[in-house]
N, C-alpha and C. Protein backbone atom coordinates (compact mmCIF):
# COMPACT_ATOMS: atom_id res chain seq x y z
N UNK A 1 -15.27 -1.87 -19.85
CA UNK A 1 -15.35 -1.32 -18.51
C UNK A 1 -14.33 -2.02 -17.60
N UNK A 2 -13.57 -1.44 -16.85
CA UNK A 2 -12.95 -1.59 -15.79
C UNK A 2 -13.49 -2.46 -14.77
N UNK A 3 -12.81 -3.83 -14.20
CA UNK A 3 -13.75 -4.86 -13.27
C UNK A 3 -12.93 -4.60 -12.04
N UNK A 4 -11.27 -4.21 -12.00
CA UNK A 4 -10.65 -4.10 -10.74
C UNK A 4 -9.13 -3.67 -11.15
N UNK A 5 -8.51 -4.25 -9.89
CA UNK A 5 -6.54 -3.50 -10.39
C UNK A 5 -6.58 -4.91 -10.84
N UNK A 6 -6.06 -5.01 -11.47
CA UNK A 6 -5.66 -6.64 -12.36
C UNK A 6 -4.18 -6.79 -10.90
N UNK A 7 -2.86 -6.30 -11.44
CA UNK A 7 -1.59 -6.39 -10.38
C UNK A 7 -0.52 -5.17 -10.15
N UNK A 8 -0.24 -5.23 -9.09
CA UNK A 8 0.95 -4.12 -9.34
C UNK A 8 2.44 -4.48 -9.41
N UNK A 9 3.30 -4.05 -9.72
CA UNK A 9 4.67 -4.17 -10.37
C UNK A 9 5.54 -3.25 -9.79
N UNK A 10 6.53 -3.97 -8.79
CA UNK A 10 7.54 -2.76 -8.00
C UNK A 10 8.63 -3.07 -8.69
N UNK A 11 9.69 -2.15 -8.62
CA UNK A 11 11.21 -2.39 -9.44
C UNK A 11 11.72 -2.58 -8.26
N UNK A 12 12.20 -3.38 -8.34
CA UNK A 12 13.52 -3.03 -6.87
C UNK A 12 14.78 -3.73 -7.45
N UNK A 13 15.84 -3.47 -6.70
CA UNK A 13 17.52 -3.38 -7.04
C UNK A 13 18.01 -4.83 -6.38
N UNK A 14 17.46 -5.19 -5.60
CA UNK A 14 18.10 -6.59 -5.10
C UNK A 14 17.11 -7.25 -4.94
N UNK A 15 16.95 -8.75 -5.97
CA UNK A 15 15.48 -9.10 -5.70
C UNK A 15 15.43 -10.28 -4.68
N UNK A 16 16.47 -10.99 -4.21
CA UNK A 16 16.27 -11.97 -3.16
C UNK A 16 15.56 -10.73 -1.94
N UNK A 17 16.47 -9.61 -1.93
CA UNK A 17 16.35 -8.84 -0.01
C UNK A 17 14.73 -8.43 -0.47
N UNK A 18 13.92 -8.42 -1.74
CA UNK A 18 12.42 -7.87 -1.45
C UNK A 18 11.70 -9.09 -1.30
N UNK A 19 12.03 -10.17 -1.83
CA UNK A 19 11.64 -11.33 -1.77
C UNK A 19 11.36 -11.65 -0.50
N UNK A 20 12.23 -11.61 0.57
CA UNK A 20 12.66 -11.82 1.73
C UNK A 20 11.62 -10.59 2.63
N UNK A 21 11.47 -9.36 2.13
CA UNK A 21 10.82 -8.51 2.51
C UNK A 21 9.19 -8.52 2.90
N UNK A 22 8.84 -9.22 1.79
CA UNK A 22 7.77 -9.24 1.13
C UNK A 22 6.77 -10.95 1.85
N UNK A 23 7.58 -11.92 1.63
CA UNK A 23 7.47 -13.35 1.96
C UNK A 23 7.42 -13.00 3.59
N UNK A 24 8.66 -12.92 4.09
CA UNK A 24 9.23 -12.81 5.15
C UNK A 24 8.23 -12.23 6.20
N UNK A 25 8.83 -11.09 5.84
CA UNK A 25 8.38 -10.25 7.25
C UNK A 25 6.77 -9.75 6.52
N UNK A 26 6.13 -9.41 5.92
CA UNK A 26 4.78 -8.76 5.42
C UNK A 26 3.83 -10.26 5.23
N UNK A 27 4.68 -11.06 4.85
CA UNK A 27 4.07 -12.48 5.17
C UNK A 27 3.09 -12.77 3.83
N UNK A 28 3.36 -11.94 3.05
CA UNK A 28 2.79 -12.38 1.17
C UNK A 28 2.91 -13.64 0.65
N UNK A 29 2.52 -14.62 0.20
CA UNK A 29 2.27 -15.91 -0.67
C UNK A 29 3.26 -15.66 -1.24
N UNK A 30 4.55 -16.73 -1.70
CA UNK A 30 5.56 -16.45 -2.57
C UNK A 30 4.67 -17.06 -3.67
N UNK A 31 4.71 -17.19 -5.16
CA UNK A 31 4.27 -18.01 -6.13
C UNK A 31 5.13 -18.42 -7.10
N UNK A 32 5.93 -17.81 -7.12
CA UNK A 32 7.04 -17.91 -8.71
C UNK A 32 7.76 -17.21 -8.47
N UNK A 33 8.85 -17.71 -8.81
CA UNK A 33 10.24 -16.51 -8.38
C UNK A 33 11.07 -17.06 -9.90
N UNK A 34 11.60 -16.09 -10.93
CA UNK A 34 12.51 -16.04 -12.21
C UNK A 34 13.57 -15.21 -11.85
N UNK A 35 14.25 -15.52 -12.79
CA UNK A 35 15.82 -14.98 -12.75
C UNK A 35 15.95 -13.29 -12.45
N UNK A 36 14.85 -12.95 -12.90
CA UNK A 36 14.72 -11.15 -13.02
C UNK A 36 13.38 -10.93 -11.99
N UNK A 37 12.69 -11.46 -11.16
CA UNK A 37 11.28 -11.63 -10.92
C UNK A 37 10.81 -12.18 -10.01
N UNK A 38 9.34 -11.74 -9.72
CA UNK A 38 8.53 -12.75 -8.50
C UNK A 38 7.37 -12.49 -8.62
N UNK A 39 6.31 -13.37 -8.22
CA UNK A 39 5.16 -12.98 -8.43
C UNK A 39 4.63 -14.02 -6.47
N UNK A 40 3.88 -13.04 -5.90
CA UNK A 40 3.95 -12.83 -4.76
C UNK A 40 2.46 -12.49 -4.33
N UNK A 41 1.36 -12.67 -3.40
CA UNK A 41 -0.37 -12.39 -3.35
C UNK A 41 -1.05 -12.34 -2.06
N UNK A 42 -1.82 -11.64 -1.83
CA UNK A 42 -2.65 -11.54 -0.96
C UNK A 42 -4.29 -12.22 -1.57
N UNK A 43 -4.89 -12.53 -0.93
CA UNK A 43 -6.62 -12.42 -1.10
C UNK A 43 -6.55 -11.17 -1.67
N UNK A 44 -7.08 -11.08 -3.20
CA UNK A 44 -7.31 -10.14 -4.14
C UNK A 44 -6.15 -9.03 -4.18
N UNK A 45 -4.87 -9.50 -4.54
CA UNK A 45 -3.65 -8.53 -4.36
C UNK A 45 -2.78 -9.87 -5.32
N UNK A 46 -2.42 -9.39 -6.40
CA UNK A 46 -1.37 -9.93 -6.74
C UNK A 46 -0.04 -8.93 -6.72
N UNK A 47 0.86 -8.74 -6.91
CA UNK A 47 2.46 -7.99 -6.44
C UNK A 47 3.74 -8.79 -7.21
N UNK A 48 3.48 -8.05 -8.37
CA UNK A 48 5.33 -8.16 -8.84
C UNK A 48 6.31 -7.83 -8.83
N UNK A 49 7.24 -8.47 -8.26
CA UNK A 49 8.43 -7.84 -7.96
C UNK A 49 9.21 -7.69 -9.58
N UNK A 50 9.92 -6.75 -9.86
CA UNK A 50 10.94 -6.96 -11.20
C UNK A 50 11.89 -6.33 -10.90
N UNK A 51 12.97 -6.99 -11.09
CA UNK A 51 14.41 -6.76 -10.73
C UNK A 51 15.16 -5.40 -11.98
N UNK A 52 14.96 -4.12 -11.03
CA UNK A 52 15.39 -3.31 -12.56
C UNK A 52 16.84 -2.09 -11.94
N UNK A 53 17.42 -2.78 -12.88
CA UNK A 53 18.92 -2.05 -12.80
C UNK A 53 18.90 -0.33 -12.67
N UNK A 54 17.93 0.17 -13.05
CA UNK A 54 17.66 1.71 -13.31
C UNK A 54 16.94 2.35 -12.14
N UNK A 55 16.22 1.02 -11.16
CA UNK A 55 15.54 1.53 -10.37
C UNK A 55 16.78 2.51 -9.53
N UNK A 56 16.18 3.79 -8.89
CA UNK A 56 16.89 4.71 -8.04
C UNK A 56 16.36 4.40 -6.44
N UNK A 57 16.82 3.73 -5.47
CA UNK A 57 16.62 3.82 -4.31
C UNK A 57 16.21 4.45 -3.42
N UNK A 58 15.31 4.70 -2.48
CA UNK A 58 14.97 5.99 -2.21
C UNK A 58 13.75 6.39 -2.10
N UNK A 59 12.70 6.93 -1.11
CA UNK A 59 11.77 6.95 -1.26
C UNK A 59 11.59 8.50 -1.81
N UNK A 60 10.28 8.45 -2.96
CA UNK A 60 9.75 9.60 -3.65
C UNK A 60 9.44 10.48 -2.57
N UNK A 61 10.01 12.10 -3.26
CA UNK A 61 9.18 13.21 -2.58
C UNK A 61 7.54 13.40 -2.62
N UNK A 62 6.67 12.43 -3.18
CA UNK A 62 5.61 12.77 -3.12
C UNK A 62 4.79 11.84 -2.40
N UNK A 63 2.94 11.62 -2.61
CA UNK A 63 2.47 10.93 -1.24
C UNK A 63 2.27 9.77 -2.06
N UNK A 64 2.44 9.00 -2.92
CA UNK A 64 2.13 8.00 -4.08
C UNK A 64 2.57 7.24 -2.80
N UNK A 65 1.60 5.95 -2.08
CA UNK A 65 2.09 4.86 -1.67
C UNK A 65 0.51 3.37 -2.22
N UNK A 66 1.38 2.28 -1.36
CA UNK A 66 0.56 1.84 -1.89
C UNK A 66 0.10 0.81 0.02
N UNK A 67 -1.02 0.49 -0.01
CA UNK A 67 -1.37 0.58 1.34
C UNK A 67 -1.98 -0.74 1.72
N UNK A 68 -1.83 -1.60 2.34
CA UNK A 68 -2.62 -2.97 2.68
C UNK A 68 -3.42 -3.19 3.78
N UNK A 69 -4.51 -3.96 3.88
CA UNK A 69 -5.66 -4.14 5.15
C UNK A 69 -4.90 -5.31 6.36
N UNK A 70 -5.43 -4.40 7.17
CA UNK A 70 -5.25 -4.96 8.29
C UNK A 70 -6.37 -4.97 9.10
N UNK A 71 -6.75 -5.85 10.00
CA UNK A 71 -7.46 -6.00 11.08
C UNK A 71 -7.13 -5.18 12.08
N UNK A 72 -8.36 -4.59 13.06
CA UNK A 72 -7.57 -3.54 14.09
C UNK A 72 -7.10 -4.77 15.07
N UNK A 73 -7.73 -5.65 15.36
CA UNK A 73 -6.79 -6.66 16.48
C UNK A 73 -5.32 -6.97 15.81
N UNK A 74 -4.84 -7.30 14.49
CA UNK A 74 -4.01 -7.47 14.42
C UNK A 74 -3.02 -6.08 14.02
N UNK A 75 -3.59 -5.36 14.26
CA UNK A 75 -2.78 -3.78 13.91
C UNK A 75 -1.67 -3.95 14.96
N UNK A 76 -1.67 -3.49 16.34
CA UNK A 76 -0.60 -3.41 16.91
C UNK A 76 0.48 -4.79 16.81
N UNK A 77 -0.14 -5.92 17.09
CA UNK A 77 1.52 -6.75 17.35
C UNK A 77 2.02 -6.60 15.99
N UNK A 78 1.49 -6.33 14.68
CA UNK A 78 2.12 -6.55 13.38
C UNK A 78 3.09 -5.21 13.19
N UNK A 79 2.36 -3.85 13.37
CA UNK A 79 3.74 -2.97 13.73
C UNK A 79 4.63 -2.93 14.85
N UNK A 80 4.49 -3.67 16.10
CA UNK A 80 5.39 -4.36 16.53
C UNK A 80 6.28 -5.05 16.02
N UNK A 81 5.73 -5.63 15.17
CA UNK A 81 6.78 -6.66 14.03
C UNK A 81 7.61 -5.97 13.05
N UNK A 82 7.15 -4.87 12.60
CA UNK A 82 7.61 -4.15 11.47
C UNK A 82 8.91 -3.20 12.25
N UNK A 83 8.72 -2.89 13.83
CA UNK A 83 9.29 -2.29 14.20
C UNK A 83 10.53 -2.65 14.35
N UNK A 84 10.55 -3.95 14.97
CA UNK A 84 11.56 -4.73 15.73
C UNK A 84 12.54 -5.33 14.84
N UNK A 85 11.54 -5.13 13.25
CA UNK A 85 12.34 -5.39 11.95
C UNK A 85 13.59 -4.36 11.53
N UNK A 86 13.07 -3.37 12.48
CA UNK A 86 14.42 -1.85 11.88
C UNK A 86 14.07 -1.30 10.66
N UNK A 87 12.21 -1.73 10.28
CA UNK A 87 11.59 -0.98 8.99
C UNK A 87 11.65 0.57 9.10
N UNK A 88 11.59 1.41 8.34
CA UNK A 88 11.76 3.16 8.47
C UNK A 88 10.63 3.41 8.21
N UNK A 89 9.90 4.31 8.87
CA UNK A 89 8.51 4.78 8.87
C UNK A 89 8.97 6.48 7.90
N UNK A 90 7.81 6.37 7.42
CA UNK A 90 7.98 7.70 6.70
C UNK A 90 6.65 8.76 6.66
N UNK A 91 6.23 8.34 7.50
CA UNK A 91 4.90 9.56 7.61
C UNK A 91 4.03 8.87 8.97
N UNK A 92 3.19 10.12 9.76
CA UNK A 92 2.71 10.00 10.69
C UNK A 92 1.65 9.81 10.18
N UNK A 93 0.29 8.79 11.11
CA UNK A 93 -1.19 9.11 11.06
C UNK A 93 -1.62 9.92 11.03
N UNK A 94 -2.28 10.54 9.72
CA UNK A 94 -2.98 12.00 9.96
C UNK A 94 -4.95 11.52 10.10
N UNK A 95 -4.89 10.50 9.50
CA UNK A 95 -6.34 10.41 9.11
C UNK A 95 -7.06 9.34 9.55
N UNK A 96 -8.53 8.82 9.58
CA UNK A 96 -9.37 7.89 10.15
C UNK A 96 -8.71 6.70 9.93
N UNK A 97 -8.66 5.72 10.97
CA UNK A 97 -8.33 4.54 11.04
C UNK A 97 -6.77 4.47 11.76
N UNK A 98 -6.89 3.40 12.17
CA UNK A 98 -5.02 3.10 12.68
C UNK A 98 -4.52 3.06 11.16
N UNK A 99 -3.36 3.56 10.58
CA UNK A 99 -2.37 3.39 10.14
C UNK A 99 -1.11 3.48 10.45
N UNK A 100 0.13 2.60 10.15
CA UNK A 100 1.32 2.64 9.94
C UNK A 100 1.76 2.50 8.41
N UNK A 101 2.93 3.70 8.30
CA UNK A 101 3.29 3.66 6.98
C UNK A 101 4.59 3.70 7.23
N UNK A 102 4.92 3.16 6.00
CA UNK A 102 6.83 2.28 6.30
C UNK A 102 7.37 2.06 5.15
N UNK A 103 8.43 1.94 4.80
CA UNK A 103 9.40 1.98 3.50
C UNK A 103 10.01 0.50 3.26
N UNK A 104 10.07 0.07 1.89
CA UNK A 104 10.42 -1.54 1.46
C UNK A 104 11.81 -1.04 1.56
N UNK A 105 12.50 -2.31 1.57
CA UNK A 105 13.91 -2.35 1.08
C UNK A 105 14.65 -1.24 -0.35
N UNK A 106 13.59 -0.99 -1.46
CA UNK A 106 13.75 0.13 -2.05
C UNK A 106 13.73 1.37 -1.91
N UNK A 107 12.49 1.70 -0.95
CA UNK A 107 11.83 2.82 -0.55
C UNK A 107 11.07 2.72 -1.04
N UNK A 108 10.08 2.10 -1.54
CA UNK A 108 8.85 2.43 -1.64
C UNK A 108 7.81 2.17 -0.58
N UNK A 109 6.84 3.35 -0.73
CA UNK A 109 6.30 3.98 0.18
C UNK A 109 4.80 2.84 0.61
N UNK A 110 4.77 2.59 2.09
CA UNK A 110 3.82 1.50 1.88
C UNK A 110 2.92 1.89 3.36
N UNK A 111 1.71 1.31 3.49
CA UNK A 111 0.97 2.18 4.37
C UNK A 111 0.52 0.27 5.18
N UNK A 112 0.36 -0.06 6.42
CA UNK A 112 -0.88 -1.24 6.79
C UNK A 112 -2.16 0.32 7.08
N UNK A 113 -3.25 -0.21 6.85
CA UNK A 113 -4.40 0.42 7.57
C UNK A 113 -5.68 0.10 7.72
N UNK A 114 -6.16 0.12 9.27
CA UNK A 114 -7.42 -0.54 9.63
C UNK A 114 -8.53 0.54 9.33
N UNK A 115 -9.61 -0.32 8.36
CA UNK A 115 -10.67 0.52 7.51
C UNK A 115 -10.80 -0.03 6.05
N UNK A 116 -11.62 0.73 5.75
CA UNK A 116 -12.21 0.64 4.57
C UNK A 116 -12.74 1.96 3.58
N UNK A 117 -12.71 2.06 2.65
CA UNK A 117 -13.74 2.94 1.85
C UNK A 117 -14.80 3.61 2.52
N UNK A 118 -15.35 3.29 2.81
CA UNK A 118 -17.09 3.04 3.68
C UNK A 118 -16.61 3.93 5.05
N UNK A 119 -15.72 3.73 5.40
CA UNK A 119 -15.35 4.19 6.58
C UNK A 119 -14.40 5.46 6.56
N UNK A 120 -13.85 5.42 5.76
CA UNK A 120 -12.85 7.05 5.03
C UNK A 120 -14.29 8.16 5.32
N UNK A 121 -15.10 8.03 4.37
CA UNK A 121 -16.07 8.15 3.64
C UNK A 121 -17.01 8.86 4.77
N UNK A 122 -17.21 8.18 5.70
CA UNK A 122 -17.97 8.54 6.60
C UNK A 122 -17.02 9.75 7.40
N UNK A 123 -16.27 9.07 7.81
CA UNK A 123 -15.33 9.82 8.69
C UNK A 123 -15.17 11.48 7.87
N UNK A 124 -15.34 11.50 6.85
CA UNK A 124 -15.26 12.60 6.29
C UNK A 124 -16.73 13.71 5.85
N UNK A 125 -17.42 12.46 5.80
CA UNK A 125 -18.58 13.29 5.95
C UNK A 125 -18.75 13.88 7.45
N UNK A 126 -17.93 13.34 8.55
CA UNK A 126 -18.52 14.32 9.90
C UNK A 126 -17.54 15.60 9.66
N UNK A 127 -15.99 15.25 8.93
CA UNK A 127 -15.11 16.49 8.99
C UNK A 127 -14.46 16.48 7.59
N UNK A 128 -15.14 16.90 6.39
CA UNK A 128 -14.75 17.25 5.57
C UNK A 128 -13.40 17.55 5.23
N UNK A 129 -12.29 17.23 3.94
CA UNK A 129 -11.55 18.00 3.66
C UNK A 129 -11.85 19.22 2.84
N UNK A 130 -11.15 20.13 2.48
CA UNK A 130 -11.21 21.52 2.18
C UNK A 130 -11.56 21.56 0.87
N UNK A 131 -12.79 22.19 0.27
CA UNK A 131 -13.71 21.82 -0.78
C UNK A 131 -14.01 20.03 -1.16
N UNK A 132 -14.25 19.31 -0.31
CA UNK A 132 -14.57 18.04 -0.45
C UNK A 132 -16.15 17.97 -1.08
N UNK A 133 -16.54 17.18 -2.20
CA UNK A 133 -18.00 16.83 -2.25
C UNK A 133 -18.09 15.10 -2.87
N UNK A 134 -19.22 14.98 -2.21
CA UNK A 134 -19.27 13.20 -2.57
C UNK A 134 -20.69 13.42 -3.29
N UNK A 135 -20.40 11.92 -4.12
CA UNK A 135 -21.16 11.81 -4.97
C UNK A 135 -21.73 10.53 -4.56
N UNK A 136 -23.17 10.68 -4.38
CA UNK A 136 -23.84 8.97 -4.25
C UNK A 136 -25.01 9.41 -5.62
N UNK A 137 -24.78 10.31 -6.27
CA UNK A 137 -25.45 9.94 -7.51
C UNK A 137 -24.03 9.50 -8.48
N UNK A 138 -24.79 8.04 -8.95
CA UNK A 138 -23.77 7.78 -9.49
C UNK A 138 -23.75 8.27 -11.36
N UNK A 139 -24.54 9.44 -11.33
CA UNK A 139 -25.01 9.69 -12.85
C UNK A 139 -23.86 10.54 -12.67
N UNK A 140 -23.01 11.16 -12.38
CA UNK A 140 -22.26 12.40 -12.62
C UNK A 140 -21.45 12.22 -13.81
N UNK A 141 -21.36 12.82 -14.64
CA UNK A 141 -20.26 12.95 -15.60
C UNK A 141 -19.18 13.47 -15.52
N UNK A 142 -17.83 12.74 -15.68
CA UNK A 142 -16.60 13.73 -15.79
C UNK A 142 -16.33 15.13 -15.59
N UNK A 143 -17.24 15.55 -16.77
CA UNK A 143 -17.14 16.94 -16.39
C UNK A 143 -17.59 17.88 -15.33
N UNK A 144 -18.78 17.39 -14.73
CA UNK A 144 -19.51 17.85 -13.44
C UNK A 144 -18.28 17.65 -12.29
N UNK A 145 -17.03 17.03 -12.50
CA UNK A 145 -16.45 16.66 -11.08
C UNK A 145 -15.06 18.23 -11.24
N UNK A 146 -15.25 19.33 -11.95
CA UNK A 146 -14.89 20.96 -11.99
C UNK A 146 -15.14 21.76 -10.98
């Protein structure tokens, strides 16, 4: 059985400028930095950087990002920070909670947002998305989710 995300693994093309990205301005734990590499953490977030020649620059046409917690007190001065950085935002708030979403030095697609699960969750039970159903029985089988 599955206990959690173990880590995630970004490619990027210049690994000092994500290093710098990442440490720097997002303010991540550096831990280890190798010739090709970094390994980089939040409270329950580990983040590898790997230096890959093939990576294509550029953020994806699709909504694949990956998204980090923030406090609502510290929501505004920190996209203040992100701003003043000359970071590129790539999508507006559509949904519950403050979010800002913004692009790494690669383009990959990255979200801060104040909330939780618990709170999506609710927020959607007052306004549903379009055929939305939740499950608090947790017996459902795979196939029941058709």
């Amino acid at each position: 059985m599955l206990t959690g995300l173990n880590h995630l693994t970004l490619a990027v093309t210049d690994l000092n400028r994500s290093v710098a990205f990442y440490q720097g301005l997002l303010q991540l734990r550096l831990d280890a930095t190798w010739d090709s590499g970094a390994y980089l953490s939040l409270p329950g977030l580990w983040l590898c950087l790997s230096l890959d020649p093939l990576r294509q620059s550029g953020p994806a046409a699709d909504y694949t990002h990956y998204a980090f917690t923030l406090s609502a007190v510290d929501f505004p001065p920190f996209v203040e920070h992100l701003r003043s950085a000359g970071v590129r935002e790539w999508r507006d708030n559509r949904s519950e909670g403050a979010s800002f979403y913004f692009l790494d030095p690669d383009g990959h697609k990255l979200e801060v947002h104040v909330g939780d699960l618990a709170s999506r969750l609710e927020a959607c039970r007052q306004k549903p998305y379009a055929g939305m159903k939740f499950f608090d029985d947790q017996s459902v089988e795979p196939q029941d989710l058709r």
